[in-house]
Protein backbone atom coordinates (compact mmCIF):
# COMPACT_ATOMS: atom_id res chain seq x y z
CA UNK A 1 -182.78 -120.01 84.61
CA UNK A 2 -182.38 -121.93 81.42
CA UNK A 3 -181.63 -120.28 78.12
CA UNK A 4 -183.53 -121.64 74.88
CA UNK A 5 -180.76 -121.20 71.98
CA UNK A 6 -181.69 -118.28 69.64
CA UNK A 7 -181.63 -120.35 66.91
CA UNK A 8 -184.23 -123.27 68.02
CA UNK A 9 -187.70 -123.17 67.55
CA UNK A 10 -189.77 -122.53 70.67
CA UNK A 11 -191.65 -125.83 71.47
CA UNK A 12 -195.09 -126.00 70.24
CA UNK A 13 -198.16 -126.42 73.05
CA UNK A 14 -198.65 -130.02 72.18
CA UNK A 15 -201.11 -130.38 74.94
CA UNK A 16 -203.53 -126.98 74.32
CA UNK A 17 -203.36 -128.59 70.53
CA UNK A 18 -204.77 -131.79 71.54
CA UNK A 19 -207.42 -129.72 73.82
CA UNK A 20 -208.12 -128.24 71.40
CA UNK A 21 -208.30 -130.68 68.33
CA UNK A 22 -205.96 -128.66 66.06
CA UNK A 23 -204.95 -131.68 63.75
CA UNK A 24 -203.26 -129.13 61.30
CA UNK A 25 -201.18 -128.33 64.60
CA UNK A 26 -200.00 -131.52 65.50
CA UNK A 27 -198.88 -132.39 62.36
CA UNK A 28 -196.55 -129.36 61.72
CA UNK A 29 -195.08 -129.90 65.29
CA UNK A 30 -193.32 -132.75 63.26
CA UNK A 31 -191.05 -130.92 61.47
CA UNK A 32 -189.89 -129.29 65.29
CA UNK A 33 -186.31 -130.80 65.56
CA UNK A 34 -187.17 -132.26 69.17
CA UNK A 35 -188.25 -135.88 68.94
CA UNK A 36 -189.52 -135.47 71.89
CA UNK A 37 -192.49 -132.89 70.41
CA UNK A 38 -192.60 -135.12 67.84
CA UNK A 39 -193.30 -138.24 70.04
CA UNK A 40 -195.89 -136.43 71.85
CA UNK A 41 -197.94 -134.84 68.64
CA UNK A 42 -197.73 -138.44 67.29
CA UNK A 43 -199.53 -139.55 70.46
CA UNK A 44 -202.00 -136.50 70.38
CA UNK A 45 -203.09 -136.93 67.28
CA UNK A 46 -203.58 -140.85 68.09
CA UNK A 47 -205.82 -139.88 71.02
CA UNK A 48 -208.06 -138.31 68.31
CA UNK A 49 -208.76 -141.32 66.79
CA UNK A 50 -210.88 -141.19 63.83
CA UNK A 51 -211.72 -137.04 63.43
CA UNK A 52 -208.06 -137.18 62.53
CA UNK A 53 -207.69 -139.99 60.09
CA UNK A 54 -208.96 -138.34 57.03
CA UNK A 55 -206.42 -135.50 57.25
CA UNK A 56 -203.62 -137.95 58.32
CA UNK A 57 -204.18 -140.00 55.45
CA UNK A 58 -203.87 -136.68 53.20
CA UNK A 59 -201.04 -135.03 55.02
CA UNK A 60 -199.20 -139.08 53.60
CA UNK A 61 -198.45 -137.19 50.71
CA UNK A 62 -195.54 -134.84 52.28
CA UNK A 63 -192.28 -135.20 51.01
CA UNK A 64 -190.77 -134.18 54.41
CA UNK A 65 -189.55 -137.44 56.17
CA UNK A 66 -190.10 -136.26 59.58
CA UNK A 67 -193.89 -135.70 58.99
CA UNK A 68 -194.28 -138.64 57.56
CA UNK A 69 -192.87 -140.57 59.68
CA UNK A 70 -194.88 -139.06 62.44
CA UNK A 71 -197.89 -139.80 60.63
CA UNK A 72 -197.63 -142.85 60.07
CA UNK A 73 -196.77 -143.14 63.68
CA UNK A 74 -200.33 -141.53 64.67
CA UNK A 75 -202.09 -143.76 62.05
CA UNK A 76 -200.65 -147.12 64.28
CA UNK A 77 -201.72 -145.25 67.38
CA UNK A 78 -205.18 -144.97 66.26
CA UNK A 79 -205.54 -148.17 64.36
CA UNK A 80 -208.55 -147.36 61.86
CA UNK A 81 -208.06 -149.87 58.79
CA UNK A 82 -209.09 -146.68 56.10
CA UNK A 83 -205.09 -146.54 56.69
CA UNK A 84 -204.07 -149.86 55.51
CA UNK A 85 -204.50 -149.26 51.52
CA UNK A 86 -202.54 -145.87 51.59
CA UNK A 87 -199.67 -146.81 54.31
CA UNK A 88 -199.25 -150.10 51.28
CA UNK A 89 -197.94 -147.91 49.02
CA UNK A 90 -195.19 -146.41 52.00
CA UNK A 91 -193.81 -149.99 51.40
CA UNK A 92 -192.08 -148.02 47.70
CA UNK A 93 -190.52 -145.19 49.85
CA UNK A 94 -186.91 -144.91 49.41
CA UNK A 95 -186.58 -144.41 52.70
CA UNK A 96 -185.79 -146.94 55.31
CA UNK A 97 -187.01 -145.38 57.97
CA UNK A 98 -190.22 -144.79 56.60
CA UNK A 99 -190.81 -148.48 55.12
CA UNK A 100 -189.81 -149.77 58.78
CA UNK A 101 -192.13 -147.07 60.40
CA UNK A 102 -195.22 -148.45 57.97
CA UNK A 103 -194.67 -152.06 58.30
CA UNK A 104 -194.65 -151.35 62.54
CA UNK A 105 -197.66 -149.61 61.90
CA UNK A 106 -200.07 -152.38 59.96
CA UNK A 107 -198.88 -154.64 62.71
CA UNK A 108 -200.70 -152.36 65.41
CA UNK A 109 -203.38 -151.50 62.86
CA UNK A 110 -203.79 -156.12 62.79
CA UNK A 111 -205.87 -156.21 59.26
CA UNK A 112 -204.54 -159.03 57.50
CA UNK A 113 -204.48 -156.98 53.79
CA UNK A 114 -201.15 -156.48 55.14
CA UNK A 115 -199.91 -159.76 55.44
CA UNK A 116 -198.65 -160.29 51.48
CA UNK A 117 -197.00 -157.63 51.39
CA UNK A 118 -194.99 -157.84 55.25
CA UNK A 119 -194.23 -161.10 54.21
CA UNK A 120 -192.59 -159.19 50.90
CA UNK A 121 -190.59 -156.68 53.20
CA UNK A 122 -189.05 -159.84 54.45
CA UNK A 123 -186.35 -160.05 51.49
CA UNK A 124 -186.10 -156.65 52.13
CA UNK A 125 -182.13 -155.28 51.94
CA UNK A 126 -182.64 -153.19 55.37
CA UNK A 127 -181.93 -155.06 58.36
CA UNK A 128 -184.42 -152.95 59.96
CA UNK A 129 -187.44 -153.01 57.42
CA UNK A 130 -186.97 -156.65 57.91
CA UNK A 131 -187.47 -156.50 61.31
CA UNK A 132 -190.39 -154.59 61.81
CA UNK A 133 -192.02 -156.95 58.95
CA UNK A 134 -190.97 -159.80 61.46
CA UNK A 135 -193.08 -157.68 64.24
CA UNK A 136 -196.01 -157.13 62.59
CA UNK A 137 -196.25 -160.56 61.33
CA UNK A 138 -196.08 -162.05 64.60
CA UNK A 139 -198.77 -159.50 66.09
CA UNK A 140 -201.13 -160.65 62.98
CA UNK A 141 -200.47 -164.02 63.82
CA UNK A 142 -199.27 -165.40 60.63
CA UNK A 143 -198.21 -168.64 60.09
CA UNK A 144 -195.32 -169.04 57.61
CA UNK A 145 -196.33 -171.13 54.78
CA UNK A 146 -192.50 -173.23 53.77
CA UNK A 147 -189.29 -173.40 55.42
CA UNK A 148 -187.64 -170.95 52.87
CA UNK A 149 -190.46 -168.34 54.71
CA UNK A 150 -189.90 -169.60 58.05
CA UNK A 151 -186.05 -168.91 57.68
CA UNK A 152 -187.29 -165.23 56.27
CA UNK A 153 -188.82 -164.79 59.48
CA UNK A 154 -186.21 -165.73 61.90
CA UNK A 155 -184.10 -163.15 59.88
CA UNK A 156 -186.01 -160.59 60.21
CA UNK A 157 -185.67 -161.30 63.81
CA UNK A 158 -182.13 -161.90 63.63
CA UNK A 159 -182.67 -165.56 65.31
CA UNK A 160 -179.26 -167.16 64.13
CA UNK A 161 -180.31 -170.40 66.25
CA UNK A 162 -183.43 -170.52 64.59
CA UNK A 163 -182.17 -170.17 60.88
CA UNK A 164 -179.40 -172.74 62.65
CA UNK A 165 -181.35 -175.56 62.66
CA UNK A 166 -183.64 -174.99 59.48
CA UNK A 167 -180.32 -176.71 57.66
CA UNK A 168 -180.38 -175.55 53.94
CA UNK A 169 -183.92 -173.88 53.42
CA UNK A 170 -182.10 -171.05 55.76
CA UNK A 171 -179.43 -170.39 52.95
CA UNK A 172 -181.18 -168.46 50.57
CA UNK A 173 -182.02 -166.09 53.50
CA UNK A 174 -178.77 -166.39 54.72
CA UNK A 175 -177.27 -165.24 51.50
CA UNK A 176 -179.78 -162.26 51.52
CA UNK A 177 -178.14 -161.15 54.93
CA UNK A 178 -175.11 -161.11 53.09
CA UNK A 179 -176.02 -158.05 50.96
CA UNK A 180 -177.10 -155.79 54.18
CA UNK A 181 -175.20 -152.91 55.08
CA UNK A 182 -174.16 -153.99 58.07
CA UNK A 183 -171.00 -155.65 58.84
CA UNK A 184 -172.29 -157.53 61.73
CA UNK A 185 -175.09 -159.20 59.73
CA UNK A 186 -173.31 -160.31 57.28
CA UNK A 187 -170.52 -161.79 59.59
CA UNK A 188 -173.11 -163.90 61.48
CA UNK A 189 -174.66 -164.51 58.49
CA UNK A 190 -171.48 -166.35 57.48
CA UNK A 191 -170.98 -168.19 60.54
CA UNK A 192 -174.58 -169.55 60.72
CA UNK A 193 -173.47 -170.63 57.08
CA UNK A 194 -170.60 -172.50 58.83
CA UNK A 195 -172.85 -174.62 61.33
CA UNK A 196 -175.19 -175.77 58.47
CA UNK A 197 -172.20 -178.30 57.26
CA UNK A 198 -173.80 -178.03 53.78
CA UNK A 199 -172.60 -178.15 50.27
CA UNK A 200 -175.62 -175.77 49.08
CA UNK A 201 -173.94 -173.13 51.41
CA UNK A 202 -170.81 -172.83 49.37
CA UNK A 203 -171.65 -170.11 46.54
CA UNK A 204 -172.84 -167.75 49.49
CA UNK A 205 -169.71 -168.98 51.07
CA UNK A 206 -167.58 -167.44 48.43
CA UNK A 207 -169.45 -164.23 48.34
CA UNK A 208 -168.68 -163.89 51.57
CA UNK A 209 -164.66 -164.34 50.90
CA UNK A 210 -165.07 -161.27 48.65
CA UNK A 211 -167.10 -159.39 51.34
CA UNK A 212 -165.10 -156.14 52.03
CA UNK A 213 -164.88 -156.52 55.82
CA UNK A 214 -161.91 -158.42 57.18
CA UNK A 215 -164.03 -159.83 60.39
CA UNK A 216 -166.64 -161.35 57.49
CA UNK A 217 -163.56 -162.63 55.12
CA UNK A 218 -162.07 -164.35 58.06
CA UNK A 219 -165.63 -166.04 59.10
CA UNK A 220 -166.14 -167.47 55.75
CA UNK A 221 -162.51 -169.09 55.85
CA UNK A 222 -163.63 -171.00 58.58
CA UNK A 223 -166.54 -171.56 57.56
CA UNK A 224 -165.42 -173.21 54.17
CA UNK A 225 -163.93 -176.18 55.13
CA UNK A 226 -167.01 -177.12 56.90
CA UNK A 227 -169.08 -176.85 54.32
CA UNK A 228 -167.38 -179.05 51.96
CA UNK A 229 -164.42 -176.40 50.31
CA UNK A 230 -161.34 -177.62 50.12
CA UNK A 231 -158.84 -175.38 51.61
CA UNK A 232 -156.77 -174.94 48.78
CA UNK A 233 -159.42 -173.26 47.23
CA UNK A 234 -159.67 -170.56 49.85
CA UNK A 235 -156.70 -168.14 48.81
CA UNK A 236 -158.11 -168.28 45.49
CA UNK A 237 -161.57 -167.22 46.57
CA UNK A 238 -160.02 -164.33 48.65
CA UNK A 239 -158.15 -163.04 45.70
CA UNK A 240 -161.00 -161.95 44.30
CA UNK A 241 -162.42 -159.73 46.72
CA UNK A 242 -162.27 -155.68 46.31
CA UNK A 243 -158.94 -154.46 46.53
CA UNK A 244 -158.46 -151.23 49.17
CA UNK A 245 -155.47 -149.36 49.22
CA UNK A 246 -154.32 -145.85 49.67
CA UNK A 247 -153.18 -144.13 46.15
CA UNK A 248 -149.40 -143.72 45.42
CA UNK A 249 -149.81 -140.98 43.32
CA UNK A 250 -152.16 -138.97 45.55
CA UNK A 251 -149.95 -139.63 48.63
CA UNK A 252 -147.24 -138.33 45.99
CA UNK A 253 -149.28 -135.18 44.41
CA UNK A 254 -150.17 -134.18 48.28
CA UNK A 255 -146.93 -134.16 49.15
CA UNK A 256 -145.45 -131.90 46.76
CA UNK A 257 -148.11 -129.51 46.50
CA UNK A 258 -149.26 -129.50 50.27
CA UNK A 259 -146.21 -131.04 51.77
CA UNK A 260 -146.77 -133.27 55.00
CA UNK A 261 -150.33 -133.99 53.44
CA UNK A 262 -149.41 -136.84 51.88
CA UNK A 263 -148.69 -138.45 54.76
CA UNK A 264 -151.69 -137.27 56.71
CA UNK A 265 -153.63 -138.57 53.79
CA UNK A 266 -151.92 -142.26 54.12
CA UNK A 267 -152.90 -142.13 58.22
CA UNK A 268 -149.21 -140.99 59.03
CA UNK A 269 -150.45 -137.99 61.92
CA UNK A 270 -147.51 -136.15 62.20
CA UNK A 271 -147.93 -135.19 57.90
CA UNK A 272 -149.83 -132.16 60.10
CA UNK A 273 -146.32 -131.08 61.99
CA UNK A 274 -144.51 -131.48 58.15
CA UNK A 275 -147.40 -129.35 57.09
CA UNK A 276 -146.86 -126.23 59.71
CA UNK A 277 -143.13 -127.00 59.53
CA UNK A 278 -143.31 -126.14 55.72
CA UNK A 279 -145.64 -122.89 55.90
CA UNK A 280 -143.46 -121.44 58.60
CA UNK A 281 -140.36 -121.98 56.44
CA UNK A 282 -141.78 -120.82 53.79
CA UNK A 283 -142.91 -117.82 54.73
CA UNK A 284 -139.55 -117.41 56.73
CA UNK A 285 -137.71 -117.75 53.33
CA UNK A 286 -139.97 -115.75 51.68
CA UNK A 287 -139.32 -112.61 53.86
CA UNK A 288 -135.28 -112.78 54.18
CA UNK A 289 -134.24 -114.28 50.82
CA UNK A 290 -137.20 -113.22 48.18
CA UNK A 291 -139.42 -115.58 46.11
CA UNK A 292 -136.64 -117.39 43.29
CA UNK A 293 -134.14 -118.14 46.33
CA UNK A 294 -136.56 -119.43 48.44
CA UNK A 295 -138.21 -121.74 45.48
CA UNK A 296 -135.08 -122.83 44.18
CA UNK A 297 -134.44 -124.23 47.90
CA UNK A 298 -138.02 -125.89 48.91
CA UNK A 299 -138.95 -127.26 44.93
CA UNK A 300 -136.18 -130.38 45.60
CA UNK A 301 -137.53 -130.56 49.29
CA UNK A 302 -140.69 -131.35 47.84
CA UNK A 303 -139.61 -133.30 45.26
CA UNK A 304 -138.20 -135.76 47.95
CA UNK A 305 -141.03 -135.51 49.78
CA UNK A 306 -143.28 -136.92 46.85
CA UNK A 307 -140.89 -139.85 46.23
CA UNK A 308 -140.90 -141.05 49.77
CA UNK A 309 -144.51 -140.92 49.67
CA UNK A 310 -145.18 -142.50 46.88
CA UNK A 311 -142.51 -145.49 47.94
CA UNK A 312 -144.46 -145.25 51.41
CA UNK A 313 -147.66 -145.84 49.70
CA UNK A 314 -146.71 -148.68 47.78
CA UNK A 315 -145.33 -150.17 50.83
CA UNK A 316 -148.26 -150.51 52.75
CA UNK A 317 -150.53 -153.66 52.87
CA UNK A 318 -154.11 -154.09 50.93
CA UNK A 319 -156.80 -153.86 52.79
């Protein structure tokens, strides 16, 4: 026999509720922390169709990013184009989830009202917003209307080939990629750079030399040269990217007034044994020769501890 966990919520009857038509129901089993309830209430309230819209369309105002987000799930299920005007103004959410969630939605909704502003969530920073703007576009059919648009589009789908051989009306998307969070993006983003063999690609080329991911650096080194940089002006380009680097003087403070700390702090994992190595001793001293003794013995210890890692720190390469 299975045991529920005191402390979880007992799932909701998601299937008496749609029986039922309790729309007030279904849209508080969003805030249950099973996505799996959630899932299902999005799809009961979608079988409702249109004796749930109005109250859907109200219940857009929540601040709670689960119900939203389920909402505007149930509002693509049931595809009534009342919901095109309000899920719009989900496009200003802060959240990427819920700006991905919206622009998936209008694509299964198919009124073309959305179209301006998917094509918008295009130059979106998210790599995922862009993506489900790339969706929805394609399921309404539109065509883009330059190359600059075109290459927006194969980003959002993350077609590298296709942004490939666009040539330079793919860099100013390419250089957008170059701002996402990801690390991955922003490294292919480089090396589709690369294989344009174009002078327009340099500046982007540069920004990615100050990117602060190694993998992404060493892309747009190789990428340089075939883009028209000279190679001397590489190391100067990587100069000027963030500089990462563990702290002397906290590796020093640590050290001396949580010794072995310091050099947990700089990645060194036996700082832990220096750490129980000290409290033992300490309280060792403390017992048998009193508190001035036992300071007067550990304050140079520690001292020499916070040199060393201090020199340690210093020692160690940028990132």
């Amino acid at each position: 026999m299975a045991f529920r966990p005191f402390f979880r919520p007992k799932p909701p009857d998601v299937e008496a509720m749609k029986r039922e038509g309790d729309i007030r129901g279904l849209m508080k089993a969003f805030r249950h922390p099973d996505t799996g309830v959630q899932w299902r209430a999005a799809e009961a309230l979608g079988s409702l169709g249109p004796d749930a819209i109005h109250q859907l369309i109200r219940g857009l105002r929540t601040r709670n990013r689960a119900v939203k987000l389920g909402i505007i799930g149930a509002l693509g299920e049931i595809k009534d184009p009342q919901a095109v005007e309000p899920l719009l103004r989900e496009f200003q959410n802060p959240s990427a989830e819920v700006r991905w969630e919206t622009a998936l939605a209008l694509g299964e909704i198919g009124d073309t009202r959305a179209i301006s502003p998917l094509v918008i969530s295009l130059h979106d920073q998210d790599r995922f917003v862009r993506y489900g703007a790339a969706l929805a576009l394609g399921k309404l059919h539109w065509i883009p209307g330059s190359d600059e648009e075109r290459a927006l589009y194969f980003l959002g789908l993350q077609d590298w080939e296709g942004l490939a051989t666009l040539g330079p009306p793919a860099i100013p998307a390419l250089d957008l990629a170059l701002k996402d969070r990801e690390k991955t993006v922003r490294r292919r983003a480089v090396e589709t750079l690369g294989k344009l063999r174009n002078e327009a690609a340099i500046p982007a080329i540069f920004r990615g030399l100050k990117d602060l991911d190694e993998d992404v650096r060493w892309q747009a080194v190789l990428a340089g040269p075939r883009c028209g940089i000279n190679i001397m002006h590489l190391p100067r380009g990587l100069s000027l990217r963030p500089r990462l680097r563990k702290s002397p003087s906290i590796a020093a403070f640590l050290n001396c007034v949580l010794p072995g700390m310091g050099y947990f702090y700089l990645g060194r994992w036996w700082g832990i044994l220096i750490f129980q190595i000290d409290i033992t001793a300490t309280l060792w001293l403390f017992a048998f020769a009193g508190e001035q003794p036992s300071y007067s013995i550990l304050l140079p210890i520690y001292c020499i501890l916070a040199v060393h890692g201090w020199f340690l720190a210093k020692r160690m390469p940028e990132i």
